[in-house]
C-alpha atoms as a PDB file:
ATOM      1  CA  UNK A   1       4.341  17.113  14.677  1.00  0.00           C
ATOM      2  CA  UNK A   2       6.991  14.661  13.951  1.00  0.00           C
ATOM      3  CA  UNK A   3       8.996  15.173  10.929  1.00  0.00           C
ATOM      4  CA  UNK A   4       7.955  11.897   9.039  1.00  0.00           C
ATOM      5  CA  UNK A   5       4.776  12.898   9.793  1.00  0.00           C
ATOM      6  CA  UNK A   6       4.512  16.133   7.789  1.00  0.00           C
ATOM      7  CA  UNK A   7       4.795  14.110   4.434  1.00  0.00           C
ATOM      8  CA  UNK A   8       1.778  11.244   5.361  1.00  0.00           C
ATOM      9  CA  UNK A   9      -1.183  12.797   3.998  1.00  0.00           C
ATOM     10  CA  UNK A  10      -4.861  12.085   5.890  1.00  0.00           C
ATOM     11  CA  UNK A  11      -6.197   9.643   3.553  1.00  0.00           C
ATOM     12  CA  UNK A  12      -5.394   9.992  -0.417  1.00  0.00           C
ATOM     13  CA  UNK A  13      -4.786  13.142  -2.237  1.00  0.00           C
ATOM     14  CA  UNK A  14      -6.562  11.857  -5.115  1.00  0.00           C
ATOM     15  CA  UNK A  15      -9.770   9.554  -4.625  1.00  0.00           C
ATOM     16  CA  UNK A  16      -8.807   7.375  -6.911  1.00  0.00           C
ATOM     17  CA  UNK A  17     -11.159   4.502  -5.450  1.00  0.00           C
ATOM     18  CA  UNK A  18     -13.850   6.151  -5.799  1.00  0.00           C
ATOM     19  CA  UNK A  19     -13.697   8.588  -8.669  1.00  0.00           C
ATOM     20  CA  UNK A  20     -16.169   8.302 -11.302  1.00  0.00           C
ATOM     21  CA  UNK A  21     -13.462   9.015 -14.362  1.00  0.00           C
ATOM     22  CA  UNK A  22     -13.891   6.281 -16.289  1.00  0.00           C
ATOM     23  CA  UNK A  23     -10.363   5.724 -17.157  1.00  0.00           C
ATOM     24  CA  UNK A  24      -9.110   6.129 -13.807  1.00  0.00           C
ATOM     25  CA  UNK A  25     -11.768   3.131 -12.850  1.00  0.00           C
ATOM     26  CA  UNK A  26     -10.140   1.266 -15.426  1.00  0.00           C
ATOM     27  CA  UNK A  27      -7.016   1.781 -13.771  1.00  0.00           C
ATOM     28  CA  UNK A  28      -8.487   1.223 -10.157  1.00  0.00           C
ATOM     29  CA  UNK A  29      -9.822  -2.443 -11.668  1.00  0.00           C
ATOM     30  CA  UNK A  30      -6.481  -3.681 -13.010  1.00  0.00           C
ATOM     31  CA  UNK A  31      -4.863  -2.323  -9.742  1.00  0.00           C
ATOM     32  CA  UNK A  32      -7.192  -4.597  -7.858  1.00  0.00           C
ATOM     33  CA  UNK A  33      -7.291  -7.718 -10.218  1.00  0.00           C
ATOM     34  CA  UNK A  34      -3.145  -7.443  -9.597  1.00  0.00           C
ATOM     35  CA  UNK A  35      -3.493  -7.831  -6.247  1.00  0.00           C
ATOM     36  CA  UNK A  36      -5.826 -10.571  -6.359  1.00  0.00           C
ATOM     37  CA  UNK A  37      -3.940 -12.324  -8.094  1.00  0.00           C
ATOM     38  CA  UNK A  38      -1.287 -12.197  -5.637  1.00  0.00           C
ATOM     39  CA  UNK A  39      -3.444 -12.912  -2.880  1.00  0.00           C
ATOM     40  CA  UNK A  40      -4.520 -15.752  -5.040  1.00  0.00           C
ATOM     41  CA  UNK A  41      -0.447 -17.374  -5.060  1.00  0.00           C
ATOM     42  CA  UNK A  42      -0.615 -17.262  -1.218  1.00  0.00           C
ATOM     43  CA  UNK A  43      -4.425 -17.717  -0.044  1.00  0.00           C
ATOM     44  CA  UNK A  44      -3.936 -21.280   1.523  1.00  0.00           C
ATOM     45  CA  UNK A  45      -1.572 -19.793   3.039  1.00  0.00           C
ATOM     46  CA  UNK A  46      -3.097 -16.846   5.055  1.00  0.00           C
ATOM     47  CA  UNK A  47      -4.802 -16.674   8.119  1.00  0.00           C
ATOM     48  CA  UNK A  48      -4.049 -13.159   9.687  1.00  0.00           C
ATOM     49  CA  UNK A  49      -2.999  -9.937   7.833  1.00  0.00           C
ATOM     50  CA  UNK A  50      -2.113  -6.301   8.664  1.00  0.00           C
ATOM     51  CA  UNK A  51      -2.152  -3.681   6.756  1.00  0.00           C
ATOM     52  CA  UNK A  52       0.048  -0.646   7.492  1.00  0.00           C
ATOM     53  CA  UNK A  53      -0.869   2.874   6.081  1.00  0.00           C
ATOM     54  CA  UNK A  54      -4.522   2.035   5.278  1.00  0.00           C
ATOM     55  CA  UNK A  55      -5.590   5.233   4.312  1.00  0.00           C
ATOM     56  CA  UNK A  56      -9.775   4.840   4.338  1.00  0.00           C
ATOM     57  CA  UNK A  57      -9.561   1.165   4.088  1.00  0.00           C
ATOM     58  CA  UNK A  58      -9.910   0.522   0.418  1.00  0.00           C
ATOM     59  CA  UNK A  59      -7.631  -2.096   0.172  1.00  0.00           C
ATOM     60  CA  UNK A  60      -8.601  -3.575   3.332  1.00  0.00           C
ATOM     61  CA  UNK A  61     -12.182  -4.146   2.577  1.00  0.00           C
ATOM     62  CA  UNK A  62     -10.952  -5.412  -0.994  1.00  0.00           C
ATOM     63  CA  UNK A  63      -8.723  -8.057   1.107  1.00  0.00           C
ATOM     64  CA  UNK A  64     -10.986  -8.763   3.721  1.00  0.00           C
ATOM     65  CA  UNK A  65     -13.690  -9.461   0.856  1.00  0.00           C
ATOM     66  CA  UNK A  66     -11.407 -11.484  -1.607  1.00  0.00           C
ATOM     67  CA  UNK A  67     -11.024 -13.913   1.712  1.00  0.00           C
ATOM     68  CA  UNK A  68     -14.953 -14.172   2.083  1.00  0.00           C
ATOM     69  CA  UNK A  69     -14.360 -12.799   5.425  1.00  0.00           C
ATOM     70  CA  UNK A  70     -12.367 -15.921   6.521  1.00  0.00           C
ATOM     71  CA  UNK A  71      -9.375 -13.297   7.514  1.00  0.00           C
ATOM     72  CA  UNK A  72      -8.232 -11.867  10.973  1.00  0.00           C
ATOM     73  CA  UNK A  73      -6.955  -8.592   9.514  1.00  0.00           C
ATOM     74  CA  UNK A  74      -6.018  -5.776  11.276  1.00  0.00           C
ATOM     75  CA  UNK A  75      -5.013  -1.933   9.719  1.00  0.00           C
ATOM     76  CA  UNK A  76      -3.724   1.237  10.555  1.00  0.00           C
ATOM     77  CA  UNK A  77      -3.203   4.441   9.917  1.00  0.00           C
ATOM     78  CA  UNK A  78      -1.630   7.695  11.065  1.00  0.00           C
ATOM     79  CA  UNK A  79      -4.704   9.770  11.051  1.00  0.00           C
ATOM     80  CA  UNK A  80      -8.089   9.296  13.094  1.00  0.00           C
ATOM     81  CA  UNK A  81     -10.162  10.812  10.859  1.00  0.00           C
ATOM     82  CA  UNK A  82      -9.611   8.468   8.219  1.00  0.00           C
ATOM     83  CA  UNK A  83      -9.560   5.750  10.429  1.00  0.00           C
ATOM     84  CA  UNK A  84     -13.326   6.489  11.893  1.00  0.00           C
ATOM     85  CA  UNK A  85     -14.592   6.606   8.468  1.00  0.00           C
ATOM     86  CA  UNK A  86     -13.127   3.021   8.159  1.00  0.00           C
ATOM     87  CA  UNK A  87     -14.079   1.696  11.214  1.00  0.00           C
ATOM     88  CA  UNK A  88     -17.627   2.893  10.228  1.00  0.00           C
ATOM     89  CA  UNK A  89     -18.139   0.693   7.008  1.00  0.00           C
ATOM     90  CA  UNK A  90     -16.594  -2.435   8.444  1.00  0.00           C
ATOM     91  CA  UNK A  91     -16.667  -3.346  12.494  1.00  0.00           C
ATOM     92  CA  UNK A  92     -15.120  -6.586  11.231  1.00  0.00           C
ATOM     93  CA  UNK A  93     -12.143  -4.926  10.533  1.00  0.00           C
ATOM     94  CA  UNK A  94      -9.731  -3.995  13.059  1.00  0.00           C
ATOM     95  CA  UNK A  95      -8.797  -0.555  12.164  1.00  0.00           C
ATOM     96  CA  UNK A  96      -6.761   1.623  14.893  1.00  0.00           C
ATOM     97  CA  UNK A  97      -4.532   4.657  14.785  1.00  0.00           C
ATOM     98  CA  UNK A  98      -0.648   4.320  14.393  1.00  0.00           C
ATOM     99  CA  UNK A  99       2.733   5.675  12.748  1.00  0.00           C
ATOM    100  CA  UNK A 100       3.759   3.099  10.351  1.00  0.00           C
ATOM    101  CA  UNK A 101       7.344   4.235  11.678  1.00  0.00           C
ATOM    102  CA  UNK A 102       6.726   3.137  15.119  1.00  0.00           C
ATOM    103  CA  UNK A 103       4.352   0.203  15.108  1.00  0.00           C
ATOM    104  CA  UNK A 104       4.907  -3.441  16.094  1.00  0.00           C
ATOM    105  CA  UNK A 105       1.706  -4.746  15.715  1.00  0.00           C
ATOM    106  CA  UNK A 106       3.013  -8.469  16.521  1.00  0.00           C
ATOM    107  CA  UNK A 107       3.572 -11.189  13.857  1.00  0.00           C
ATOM    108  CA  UNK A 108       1.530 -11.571  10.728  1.00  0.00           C
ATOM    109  CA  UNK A 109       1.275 -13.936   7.789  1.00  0.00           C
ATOM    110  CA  UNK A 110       0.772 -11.174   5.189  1.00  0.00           C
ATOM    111  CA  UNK A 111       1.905  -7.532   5.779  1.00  0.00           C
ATOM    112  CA  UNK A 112       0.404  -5.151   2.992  1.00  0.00           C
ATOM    113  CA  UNK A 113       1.673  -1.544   2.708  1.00  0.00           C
ATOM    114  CA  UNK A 114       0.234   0.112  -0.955  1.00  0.00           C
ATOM    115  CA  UNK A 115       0.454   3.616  -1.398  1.00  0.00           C
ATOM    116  CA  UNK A 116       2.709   4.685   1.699  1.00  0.00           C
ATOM    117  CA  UNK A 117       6.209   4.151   0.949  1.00  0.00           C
ATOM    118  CA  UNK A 118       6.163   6.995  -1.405  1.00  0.00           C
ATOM    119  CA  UNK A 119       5.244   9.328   0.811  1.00  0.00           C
ATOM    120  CA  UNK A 120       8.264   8.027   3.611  1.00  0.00           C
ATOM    121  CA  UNK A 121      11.211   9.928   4.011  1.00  0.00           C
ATOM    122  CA  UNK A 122      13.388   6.515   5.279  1.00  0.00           C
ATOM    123  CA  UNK A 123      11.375   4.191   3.313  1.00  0.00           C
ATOM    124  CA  UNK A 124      13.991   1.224   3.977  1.00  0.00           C
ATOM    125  CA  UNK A 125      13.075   1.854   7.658  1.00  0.00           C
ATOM    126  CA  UNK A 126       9.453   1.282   6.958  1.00  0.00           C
ATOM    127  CA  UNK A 127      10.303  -1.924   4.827  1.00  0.00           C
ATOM    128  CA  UNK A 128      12.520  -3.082   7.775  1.00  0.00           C
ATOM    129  CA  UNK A 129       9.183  -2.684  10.681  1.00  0.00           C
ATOM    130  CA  UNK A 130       7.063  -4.314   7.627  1.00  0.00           C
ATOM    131  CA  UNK A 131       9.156  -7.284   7.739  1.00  0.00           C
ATOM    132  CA  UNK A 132       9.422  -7.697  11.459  1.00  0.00           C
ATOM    133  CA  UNK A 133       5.929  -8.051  11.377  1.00  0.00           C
ATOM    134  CA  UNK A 134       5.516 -10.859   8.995  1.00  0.00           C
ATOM    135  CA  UNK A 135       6.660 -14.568   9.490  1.00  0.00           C
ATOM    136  CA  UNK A 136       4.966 -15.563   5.398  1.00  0.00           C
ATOM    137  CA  UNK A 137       4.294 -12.547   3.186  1.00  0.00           C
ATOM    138  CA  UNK A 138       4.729  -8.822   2.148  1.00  0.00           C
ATOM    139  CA  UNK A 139       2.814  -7.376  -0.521  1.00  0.00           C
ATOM    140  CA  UNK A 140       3.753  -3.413  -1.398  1.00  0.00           C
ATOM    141  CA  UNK A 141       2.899  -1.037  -4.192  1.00  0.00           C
ATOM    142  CA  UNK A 142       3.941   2.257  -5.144  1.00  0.00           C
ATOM    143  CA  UNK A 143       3.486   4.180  -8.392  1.00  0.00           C
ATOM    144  CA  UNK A 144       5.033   3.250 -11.395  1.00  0.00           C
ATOM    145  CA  UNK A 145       7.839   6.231 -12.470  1.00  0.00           C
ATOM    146  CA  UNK A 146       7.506   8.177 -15.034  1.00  0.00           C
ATOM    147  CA  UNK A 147       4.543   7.094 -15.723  1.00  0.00           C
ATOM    148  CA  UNK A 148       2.726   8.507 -12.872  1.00  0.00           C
ATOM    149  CA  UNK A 149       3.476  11.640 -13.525  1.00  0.00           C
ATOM    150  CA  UNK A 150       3.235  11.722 -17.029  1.00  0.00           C
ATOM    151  CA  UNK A 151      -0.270  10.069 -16.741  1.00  0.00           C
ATOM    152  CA  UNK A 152      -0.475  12.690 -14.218  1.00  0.00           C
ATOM    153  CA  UNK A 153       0.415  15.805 -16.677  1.00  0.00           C
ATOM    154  CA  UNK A 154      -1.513  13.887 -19.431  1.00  0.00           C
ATOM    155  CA  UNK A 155      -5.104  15.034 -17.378  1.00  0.00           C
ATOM    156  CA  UNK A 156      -3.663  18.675 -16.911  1.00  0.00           C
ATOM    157  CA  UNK A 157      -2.822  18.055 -12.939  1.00  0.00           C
ATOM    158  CA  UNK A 158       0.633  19.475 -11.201  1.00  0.00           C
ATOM    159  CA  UNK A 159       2.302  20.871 -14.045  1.00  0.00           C
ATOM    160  CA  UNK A 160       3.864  23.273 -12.013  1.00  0.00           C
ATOM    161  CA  UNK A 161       5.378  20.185  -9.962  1.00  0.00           C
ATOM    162  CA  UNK A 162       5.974  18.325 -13.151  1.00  0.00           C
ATOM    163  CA  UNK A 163       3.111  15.535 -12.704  1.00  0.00           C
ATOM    164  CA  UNK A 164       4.322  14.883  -9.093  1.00  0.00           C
ATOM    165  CA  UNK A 165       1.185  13.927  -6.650  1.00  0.00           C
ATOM    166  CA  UNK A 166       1.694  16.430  -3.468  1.00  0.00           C
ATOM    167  CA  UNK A 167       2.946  13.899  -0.257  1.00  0.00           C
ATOM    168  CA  UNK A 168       5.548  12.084  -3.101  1.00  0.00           C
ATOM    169  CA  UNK A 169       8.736  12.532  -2.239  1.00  0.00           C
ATOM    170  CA  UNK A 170      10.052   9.342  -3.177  1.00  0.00           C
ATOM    171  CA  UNK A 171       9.897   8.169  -7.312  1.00  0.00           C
ATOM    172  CA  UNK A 172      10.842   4.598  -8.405  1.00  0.00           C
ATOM    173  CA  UNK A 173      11.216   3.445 -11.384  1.00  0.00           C
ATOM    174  CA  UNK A 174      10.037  -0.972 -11.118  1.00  0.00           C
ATOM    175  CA  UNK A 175      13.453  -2.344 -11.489  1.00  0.00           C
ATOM    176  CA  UNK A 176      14.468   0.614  -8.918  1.00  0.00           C
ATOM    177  CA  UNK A 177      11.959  -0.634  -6.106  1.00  0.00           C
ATOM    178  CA  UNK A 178      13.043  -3.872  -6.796  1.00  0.00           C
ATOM    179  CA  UNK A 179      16.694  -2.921  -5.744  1.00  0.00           C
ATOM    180  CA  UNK A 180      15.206  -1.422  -2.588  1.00  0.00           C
ATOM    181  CA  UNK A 181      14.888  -4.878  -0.843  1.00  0.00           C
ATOM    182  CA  UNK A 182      17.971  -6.589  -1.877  1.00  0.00           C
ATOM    183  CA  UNK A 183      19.696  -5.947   1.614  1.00  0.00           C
ATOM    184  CA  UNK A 184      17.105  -7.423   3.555  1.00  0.00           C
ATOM    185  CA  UNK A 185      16.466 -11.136   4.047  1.00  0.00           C
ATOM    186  CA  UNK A 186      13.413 -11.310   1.368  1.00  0.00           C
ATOM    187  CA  UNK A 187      13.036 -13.212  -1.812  1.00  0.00           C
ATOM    188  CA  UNK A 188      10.503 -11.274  -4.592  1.00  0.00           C
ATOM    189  CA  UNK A 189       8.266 -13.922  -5.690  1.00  0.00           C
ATOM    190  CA  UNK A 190       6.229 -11.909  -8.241  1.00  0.00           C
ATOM    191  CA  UNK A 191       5.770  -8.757  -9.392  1.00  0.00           C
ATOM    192  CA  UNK A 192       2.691  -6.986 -11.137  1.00  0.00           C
ATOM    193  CA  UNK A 193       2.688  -3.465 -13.168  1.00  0.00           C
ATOM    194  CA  UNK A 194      -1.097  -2.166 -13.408  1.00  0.00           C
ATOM    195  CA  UNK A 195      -0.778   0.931 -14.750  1.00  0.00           C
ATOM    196  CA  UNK A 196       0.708   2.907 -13.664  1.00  0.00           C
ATOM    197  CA  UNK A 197       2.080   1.109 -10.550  1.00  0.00           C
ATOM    198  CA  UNK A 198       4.508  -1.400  -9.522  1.00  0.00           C
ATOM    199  CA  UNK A 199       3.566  -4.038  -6.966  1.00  0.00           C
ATOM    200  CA  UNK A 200       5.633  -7.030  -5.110  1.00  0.00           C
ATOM    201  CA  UNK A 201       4.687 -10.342  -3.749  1.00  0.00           C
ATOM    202  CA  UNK A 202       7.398 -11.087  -1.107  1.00  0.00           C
ATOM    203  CA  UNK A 203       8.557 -13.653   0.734  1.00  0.00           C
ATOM    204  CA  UNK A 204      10.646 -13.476   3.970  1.00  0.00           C
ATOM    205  CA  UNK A 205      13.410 -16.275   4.446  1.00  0.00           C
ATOM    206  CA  UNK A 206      13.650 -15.986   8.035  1.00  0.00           C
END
């Protein structure tokens, strides 16, 4: 197994999409209404989308959905099993098997990437193949630290690892992840905090 690989998880730790905790559903629905309203800034805009470390397709079907199925959207993810599950609740969707790491998957308006770059070890090489691979938009989350893991500790959960999810080895604070794209040729356009995550709407210059 390659290296990277040893830190991507199959799927999420945590079902957070479909737990029945009310509070985390709470959570789940401002994630979501965040990222609609992103997709909302750039809709006109969008014809074809990929999203890169899909887990089982939550935010996927979300997107596809939120564009009424007017979308060409394609997804991936390192691990099959997850990605049969996918492929199982929505044909429509082109869901395949990939290492975000490695992937060119040819040029899209809108990239998405939510919930992955915490688990990369080179995480600026996975924004760097992100961008490649849009000519419009990125749109990328990651949790929201401290909070995370004190929301974590909060509901009695890896106290031995200090709130820390297992898989995250990277922890950003939102101006922190912010920071992490200044190098690159990328404007932010917008940026959401549903607890307890950050989340960008970015725009590549060239």
């Amino acid at each position: 197994m390659d290296k990277e690989q040893v830190f991507q998880p199959e799927g999420n730790y945590y079902d957070k999409y479909n737990t029945k905790n009310p509070i985390a559903r709470k959570l789940m629905t401002g994630y979501f209404a965040a990222l609609d309203s992103l997709l909302d800034m750039i809709k006109d805009e969008i014809n074809t989308a990929l999203e890169a470390g899909c887990g089982e397709g939550e935010v996927s079907f979300h997107v596809y959905d939120h564009f009424e199925g007017k979308l060409k959207l394609e997804s991936f993810d390192i691990s099959d099993k997850v990605i049969a599950e996918a492929a199982k609740r929505n044909p429509d969707i082109n869901f395949s098997v990939g290492n975000i790491y490695d992937e060119n998957r040819g040029v899209h308006n809108l990239v998405l990437c939510c919930e992955v770059l915490e688990h990369m070890e080179r995480p600026r090489d996975v924004i760097a193949r992100l961008l490649e691979q849009t000519d419009k938009y990125l749109i990328v989350s990651v949790p929201h630290e401290p909070i995370w893991r004190m929301l974590n500790m909060a509901r009695g959960k890896y106290i031995k690892d200090l709130g820390n999810t297992p898989g995250h080895i990277q922890h950003w604070t939102s101006n922190a992840f912010k920071k992490e794209f200044k190098d690159f040729d990328c404007e932010i356009l917008a940026v959401r905090k549903p607890l307890p995550w950050t989340m960008l709407l970015i725009r590549k210059n060239s």
